[in-house]
N, C-alpha and C. Protein backbone atom coordinates (compact mmCIF):
# COMPACT_ATOMS: atom_id res chain seq x y z
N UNK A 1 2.97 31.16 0.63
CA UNK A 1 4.20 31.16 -0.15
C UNK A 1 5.16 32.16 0.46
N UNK A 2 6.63 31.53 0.64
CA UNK A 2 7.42 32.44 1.16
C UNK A 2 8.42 32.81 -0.16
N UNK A 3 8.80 34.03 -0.34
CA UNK A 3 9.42 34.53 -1.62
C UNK A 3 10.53 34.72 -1.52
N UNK A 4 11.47 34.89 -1.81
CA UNK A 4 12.98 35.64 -2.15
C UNK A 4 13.02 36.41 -3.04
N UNK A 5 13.27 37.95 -2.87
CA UNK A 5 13.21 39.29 -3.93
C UNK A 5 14.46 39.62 -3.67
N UNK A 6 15.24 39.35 -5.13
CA UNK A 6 16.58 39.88 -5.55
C UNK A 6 16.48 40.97 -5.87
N UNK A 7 17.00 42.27 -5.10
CA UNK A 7 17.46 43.53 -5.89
C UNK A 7 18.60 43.58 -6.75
N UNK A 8 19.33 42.98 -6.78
CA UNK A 8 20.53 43.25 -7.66
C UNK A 8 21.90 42.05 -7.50
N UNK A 9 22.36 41.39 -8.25
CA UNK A 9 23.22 40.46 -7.94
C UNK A 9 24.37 40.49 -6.81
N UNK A 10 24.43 41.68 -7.06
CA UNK A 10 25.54 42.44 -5.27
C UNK A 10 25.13 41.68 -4.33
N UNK A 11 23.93 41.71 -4.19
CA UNK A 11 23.09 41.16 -2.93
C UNK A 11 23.02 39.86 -2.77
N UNK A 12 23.39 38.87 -3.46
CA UNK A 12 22.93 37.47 -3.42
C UNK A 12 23.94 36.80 -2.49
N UNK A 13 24.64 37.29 -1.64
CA UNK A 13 25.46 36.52 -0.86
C UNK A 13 24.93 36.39 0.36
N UNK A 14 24.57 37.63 0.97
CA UNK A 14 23.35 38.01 1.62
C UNK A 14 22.11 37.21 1.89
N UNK A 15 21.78 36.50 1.20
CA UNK A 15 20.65 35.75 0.76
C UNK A 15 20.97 34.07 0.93
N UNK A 16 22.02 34.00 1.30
CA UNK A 16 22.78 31.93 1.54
C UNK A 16 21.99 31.60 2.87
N UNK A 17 21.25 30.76 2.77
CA UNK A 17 20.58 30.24 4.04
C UNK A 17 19.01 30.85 3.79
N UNK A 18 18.86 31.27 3.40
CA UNK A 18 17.23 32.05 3.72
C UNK A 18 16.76 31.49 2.56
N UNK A 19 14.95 30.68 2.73
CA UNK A 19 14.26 29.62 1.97
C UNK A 19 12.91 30.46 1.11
N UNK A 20 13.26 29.77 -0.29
CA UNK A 20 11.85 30.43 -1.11
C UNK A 20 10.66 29.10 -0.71
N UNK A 21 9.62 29.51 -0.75
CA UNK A 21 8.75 28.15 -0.67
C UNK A 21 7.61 28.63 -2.25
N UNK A 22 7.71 27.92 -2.88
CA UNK A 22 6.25 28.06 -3.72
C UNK A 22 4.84 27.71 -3.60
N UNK A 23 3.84 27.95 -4.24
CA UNK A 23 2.71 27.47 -4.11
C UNK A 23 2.14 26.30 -4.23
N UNK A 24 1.56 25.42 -4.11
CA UNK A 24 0.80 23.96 -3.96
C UNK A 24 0.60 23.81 -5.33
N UNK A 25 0.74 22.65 -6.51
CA UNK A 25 0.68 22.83 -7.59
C UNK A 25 -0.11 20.92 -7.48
N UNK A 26 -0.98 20.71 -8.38
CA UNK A 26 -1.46 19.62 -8.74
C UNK A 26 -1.18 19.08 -9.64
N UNK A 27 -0.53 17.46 -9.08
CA UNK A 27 -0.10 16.86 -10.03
C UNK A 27 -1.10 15.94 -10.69
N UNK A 28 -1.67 15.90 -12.07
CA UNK A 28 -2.86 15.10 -12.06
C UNK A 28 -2.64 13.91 -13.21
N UNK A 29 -3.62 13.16 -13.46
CA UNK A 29 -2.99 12.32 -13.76
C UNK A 29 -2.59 12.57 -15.89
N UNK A 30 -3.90 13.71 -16.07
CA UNK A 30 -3.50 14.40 -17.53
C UNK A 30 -1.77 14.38 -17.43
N UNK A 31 -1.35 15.52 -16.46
CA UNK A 31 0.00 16.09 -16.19
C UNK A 31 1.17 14.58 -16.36
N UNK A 32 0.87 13.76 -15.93
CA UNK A 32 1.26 11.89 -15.68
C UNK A 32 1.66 11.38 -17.15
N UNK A 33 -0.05 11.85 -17.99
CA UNK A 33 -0.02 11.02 -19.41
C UNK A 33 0.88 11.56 -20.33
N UNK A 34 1.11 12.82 -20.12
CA UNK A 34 1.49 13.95 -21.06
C UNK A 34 3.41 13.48 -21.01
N UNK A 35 3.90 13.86 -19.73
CA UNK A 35 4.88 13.41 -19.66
C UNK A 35 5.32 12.08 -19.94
N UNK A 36 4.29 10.82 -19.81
CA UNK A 36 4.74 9.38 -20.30
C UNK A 36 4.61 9.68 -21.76
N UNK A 37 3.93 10.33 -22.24
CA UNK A 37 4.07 10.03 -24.22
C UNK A 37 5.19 10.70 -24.46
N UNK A 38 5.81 12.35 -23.35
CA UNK A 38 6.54 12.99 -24.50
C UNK A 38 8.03 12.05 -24.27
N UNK A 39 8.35 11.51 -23.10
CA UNK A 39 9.40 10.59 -23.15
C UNK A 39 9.51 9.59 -22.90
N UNK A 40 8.30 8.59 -23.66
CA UNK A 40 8.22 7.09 -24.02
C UNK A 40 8.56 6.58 -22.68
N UNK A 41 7.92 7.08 -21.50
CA UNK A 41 8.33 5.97 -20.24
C UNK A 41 6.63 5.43 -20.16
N UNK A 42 6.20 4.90 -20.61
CA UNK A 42 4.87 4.16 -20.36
C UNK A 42 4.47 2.98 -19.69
N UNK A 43 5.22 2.88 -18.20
CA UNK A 43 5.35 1.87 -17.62
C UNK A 43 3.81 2.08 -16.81
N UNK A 44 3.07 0.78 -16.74
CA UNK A 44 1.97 1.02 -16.41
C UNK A 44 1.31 1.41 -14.79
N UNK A 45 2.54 1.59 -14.12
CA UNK A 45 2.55 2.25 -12.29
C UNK A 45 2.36 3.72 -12.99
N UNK A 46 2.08 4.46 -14.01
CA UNK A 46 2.49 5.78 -14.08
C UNK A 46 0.96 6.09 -15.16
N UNK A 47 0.38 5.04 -16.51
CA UNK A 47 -0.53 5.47 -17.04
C UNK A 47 -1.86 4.52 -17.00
N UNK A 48 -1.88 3.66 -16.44
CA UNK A 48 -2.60 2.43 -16.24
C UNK A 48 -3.72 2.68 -15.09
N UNK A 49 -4.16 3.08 -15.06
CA UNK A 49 -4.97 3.87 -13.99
C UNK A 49 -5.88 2.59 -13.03
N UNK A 50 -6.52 1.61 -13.66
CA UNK A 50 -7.24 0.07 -13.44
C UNK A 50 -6.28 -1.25 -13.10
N UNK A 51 -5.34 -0.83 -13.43
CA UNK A 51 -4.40 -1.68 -13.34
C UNK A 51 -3.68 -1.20 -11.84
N UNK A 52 -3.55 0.14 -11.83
CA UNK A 52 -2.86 0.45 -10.80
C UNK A 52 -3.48 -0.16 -9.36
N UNK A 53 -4.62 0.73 -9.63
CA UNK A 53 -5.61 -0.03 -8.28
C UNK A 53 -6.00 -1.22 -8.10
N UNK A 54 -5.73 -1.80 -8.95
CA UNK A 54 -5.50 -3.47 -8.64
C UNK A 54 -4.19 -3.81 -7.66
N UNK A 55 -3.14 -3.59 -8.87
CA UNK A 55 -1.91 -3.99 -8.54
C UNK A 55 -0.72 -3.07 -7.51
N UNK A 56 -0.69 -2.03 -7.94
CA UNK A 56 0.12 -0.94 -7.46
C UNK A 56 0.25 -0.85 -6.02
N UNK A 57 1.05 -1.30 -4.84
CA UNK A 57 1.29 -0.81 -3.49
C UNK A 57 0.63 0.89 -3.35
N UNK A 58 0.18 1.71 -4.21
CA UNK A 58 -0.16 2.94 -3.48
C UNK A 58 -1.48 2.99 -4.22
N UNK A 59 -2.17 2.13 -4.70
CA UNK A 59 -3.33 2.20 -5.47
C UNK A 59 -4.03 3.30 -6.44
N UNK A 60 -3.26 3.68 -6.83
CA UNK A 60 -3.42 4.33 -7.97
C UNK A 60 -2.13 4.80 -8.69
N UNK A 61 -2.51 5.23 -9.91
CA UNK A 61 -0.78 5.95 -10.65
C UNK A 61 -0.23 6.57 -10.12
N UNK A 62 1.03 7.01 -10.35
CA UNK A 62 2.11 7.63 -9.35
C UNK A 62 2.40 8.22 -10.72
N UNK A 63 2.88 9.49 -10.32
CA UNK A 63 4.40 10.54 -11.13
C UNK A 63 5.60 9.66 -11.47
N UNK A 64 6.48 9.79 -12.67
CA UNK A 64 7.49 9.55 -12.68
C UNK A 64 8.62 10.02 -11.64
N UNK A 65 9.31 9.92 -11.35
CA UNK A 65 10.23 10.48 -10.70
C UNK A 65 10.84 11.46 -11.44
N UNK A 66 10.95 11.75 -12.79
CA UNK A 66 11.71 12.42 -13.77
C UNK A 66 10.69 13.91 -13.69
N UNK A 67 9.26 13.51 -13.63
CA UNK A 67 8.80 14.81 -13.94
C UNK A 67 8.70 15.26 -12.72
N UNK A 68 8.60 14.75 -11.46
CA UNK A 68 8.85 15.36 -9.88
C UNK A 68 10.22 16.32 -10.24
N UNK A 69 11.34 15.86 -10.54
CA UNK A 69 12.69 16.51 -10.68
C UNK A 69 12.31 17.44 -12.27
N UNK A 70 11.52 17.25 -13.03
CA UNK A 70 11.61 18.65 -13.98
C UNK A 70 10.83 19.89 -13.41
N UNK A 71 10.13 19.19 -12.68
CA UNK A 71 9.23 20.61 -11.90
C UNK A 71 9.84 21.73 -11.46
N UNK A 72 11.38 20.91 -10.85
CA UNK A 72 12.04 22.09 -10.01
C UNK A 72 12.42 23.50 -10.43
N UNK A 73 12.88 23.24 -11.54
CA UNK A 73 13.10 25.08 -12.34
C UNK A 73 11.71 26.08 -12.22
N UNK A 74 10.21 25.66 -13.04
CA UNK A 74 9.56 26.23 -12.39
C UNK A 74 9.15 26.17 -11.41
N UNK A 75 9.41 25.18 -9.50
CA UNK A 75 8.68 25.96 -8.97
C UNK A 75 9.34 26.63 -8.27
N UNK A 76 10.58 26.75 -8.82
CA UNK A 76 11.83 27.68 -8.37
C UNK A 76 11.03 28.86 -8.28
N UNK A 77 11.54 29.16 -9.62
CA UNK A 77 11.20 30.29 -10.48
C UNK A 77 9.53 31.00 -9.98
N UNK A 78 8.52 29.76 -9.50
CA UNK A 78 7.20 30.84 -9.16
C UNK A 78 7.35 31.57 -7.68
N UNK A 79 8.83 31.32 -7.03
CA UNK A 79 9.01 31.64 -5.55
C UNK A 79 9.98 32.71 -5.60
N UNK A 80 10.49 32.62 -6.00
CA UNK A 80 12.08 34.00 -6.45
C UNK A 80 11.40 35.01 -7.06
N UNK A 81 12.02 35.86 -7.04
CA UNK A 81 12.47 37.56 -7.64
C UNK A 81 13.87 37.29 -8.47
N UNK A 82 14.08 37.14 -9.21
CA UNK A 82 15.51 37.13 -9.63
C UNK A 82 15.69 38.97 -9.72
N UNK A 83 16.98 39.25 -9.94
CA UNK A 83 17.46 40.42 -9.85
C UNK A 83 17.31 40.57 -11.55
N UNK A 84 17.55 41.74 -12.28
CA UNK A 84 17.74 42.25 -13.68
C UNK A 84 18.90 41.08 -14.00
N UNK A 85 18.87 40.54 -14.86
CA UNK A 85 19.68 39.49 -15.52
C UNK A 85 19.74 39.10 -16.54
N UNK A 86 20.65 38.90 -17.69
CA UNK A 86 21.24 38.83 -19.35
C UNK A 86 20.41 37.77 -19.19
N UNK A 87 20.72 36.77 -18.40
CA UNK A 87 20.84 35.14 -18.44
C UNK A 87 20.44 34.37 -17.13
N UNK A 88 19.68 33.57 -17.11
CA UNK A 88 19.69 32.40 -16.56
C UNK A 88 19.55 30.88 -16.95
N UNK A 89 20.48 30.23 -16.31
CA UNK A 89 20.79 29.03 -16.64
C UNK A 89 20.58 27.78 -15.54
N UNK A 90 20.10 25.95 -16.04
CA UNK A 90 20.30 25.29 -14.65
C UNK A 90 21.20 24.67 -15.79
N UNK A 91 22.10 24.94 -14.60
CA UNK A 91 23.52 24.44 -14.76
C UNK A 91 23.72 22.90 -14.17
N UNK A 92 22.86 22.12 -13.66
CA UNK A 92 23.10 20.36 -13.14
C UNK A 92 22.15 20.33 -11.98
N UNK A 93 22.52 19.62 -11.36
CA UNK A 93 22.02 18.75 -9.98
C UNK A 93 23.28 17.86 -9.08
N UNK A 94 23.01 18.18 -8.13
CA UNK A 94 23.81 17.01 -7.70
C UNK A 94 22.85 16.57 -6.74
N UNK A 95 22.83 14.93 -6.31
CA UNK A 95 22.48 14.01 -5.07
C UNK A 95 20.82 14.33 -5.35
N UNK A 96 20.46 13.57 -6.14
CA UNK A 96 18.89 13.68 -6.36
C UNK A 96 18.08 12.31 -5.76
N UNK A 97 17.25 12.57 -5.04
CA UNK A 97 16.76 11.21 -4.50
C UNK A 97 14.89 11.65 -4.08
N UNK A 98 14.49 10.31 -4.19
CA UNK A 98 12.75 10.36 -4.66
C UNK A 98 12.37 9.22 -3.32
N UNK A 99 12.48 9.95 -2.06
CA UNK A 99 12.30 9.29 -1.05
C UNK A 99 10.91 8.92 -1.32
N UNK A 100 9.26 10.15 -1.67
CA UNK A 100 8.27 9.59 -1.61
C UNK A 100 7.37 9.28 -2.72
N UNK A 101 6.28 8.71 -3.35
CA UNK A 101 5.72 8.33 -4.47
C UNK A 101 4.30 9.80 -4.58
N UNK A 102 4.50 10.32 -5.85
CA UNK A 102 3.81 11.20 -5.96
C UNK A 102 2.47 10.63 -6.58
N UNK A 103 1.28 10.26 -5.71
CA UNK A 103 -0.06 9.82 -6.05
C UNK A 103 -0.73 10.61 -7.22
N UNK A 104 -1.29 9.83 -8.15
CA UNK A 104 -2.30 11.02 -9.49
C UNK A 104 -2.73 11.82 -8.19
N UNK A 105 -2.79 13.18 -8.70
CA UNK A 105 -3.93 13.88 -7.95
C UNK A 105 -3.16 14.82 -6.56
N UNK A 106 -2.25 14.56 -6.43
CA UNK A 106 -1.60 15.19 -5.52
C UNK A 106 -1.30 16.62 -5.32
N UNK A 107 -1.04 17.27 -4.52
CA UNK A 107 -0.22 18.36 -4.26
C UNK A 107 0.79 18.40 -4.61
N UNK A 108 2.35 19.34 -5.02
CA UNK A 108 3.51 19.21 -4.43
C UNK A 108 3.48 20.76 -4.74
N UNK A 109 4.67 21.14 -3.53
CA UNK A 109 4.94 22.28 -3.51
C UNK A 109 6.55 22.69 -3.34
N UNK A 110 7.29 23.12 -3.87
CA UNK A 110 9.12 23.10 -3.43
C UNK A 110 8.86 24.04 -2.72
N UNK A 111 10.40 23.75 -1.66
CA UNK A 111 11.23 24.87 -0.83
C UNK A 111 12.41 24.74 -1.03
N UNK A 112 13.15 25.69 -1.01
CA UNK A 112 14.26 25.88 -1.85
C UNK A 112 15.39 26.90 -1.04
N UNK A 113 16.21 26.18 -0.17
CA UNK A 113 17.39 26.67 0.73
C UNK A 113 18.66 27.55 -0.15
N UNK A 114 18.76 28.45 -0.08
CA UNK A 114 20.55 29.14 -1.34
C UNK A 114 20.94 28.93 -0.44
N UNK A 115 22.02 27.35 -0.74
CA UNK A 115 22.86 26.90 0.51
C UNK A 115 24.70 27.66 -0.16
N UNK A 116 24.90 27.92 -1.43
CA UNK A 116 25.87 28.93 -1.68
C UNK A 116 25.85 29.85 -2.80
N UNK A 117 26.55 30.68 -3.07
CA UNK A 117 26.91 31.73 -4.25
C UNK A 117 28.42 31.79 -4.67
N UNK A 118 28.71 31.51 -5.42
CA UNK A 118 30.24 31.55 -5.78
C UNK A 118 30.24 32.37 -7.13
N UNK A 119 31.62 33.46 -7.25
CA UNK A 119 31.30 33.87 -8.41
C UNK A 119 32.00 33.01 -9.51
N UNK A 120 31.71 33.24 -11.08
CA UNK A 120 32.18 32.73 -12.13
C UNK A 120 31.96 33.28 -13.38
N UNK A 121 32.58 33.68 -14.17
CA UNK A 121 33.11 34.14 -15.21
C UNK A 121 31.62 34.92 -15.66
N UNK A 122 31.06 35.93 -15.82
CA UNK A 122 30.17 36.92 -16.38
C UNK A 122 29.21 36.55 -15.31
N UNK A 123 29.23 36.47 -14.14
CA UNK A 123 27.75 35.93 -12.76
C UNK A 123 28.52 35.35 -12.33
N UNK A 124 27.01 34.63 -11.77
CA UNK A 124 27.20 33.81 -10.40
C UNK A 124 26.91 32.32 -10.64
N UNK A 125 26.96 31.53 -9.46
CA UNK A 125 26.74 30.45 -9.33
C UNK A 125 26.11 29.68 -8.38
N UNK A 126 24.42 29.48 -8.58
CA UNK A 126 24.13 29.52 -7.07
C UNK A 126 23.93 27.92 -6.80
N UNK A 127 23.67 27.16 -5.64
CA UNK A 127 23.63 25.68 -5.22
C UNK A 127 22.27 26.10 -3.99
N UNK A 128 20.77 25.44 -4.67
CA UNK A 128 19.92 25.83 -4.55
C UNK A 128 19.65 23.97 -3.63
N UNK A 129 19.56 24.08 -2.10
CA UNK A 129 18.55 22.77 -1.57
C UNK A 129 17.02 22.50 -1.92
N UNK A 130 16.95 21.75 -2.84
CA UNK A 130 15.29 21.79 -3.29
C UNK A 130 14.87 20.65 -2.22
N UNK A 131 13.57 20.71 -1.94
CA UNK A 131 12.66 19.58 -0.88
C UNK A 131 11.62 19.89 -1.90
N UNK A 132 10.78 18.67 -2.51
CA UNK A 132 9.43 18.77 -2.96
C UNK A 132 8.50 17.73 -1.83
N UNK A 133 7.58 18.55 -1.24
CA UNK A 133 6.89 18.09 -0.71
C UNK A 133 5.78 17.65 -1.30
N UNK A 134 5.04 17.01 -0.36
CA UNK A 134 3.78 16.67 -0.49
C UNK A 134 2.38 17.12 0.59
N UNK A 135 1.61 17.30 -0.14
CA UNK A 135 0.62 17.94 0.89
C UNK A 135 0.07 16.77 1.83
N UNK A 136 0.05 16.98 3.27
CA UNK A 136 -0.09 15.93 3.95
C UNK A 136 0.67 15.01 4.09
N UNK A 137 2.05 14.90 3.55
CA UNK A 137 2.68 13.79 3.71
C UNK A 137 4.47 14.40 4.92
N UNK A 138 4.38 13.48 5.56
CA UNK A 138 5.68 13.18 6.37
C UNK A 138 7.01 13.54 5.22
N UNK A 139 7.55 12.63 4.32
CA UNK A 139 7.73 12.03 3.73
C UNK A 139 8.38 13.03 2.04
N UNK A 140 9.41 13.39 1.82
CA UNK A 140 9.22 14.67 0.72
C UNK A 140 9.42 13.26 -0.59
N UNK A 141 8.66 14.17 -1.57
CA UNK A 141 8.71 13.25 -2.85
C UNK A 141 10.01 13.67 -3.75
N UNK A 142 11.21 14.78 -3.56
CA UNK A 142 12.25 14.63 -4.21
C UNK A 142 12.96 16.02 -3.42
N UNK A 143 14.32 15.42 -3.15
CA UNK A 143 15.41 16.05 -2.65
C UNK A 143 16.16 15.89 -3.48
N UNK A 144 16.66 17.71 -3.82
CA UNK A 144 18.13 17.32 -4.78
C UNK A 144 18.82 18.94 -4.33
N UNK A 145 19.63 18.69 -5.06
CA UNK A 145 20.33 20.24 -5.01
C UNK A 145 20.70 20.85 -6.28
N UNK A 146 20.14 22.11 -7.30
CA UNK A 146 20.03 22.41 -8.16
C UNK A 146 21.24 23.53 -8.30
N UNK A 147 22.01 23.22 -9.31
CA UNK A 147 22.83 24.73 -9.33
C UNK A 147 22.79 25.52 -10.91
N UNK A 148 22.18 26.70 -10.24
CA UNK A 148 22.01 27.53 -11.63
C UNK A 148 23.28 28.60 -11.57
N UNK A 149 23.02 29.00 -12.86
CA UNK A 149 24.28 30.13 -12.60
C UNK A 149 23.30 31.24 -13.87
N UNK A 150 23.69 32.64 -12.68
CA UNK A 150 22.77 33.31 -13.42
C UNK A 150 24.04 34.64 -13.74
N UNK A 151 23.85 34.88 -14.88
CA UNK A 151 24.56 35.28 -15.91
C UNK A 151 24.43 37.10 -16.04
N UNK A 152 25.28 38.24 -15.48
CA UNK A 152 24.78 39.54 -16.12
C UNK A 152 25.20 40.23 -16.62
């Protein structure tokens, strides 16, 4: 795991270009079921486990794409230092895309580029390049760009 340690918001300009990476996190297929009940997506590529390996091009259940993209705040957050701060906020996304299929059982791990810092009214505003990889794979299972704005 490569980290980013904020001393103090002064510093975060300093910091545009240089990558947090987090730790390898398992996506399993509990993690799969949990997220299809809490937001009624129960399409059976995602909880169907017998069905999948029948039918499914990757033979077994896959991740939603939704919970690949909720991951990103924490595995932000297990790679950063944030500096002393009132507030933090994710403020959107822009250009989110799910080039690869996250298999039950998988790895993924983010890396996370501070491609800017702009200031804004009580903080900042940062535009964070997320890549979620996959362990062993070519191929990343979600590219987006996250912008938080952290508040002091």
């Amino acid at each position: 795991m490569n980290r980013i340690e904020f001393t103090d918001v002064a510093s975060l300009p300093q910091f545009v270009g240089h990558e947090a990476v987090s730790d390898w996190r398992v996506i399993d297929q509990d993690m799969i079921n949990r997220f299809a009940s809490a937001t009624g997506d129960l399409q059976w590529i995602h909880i169907d486990e017998a069905r999948a390996r029948r039918e499914s091009p990757f033979g077994t259940t896959v991740a939603h794409g939704f919970l690949t993209l909720s991951l990103i705040p924490s595995l932000l957050q297990s790679s950063i230092t944030p500096p002393k701060l009132r507030l933090s906020l994710n403020y959107g996304l822009n250009r989110v895309r799910f080039p690869g299929p996250v298999p039950a059982g998988s790895h993924l791990r983010g890396r996370f580029r501070l491609a800017s810092v702009e200031p804004v009214e009580g903080g900042y505003q940062l535009v964070w390049n997320a890549i979620l990889d996959l362990q062993g794979q070519d191929k990343p299972a979600c590219v987006a760009e996250l912008v938080t704005r952290w508040l002091g």
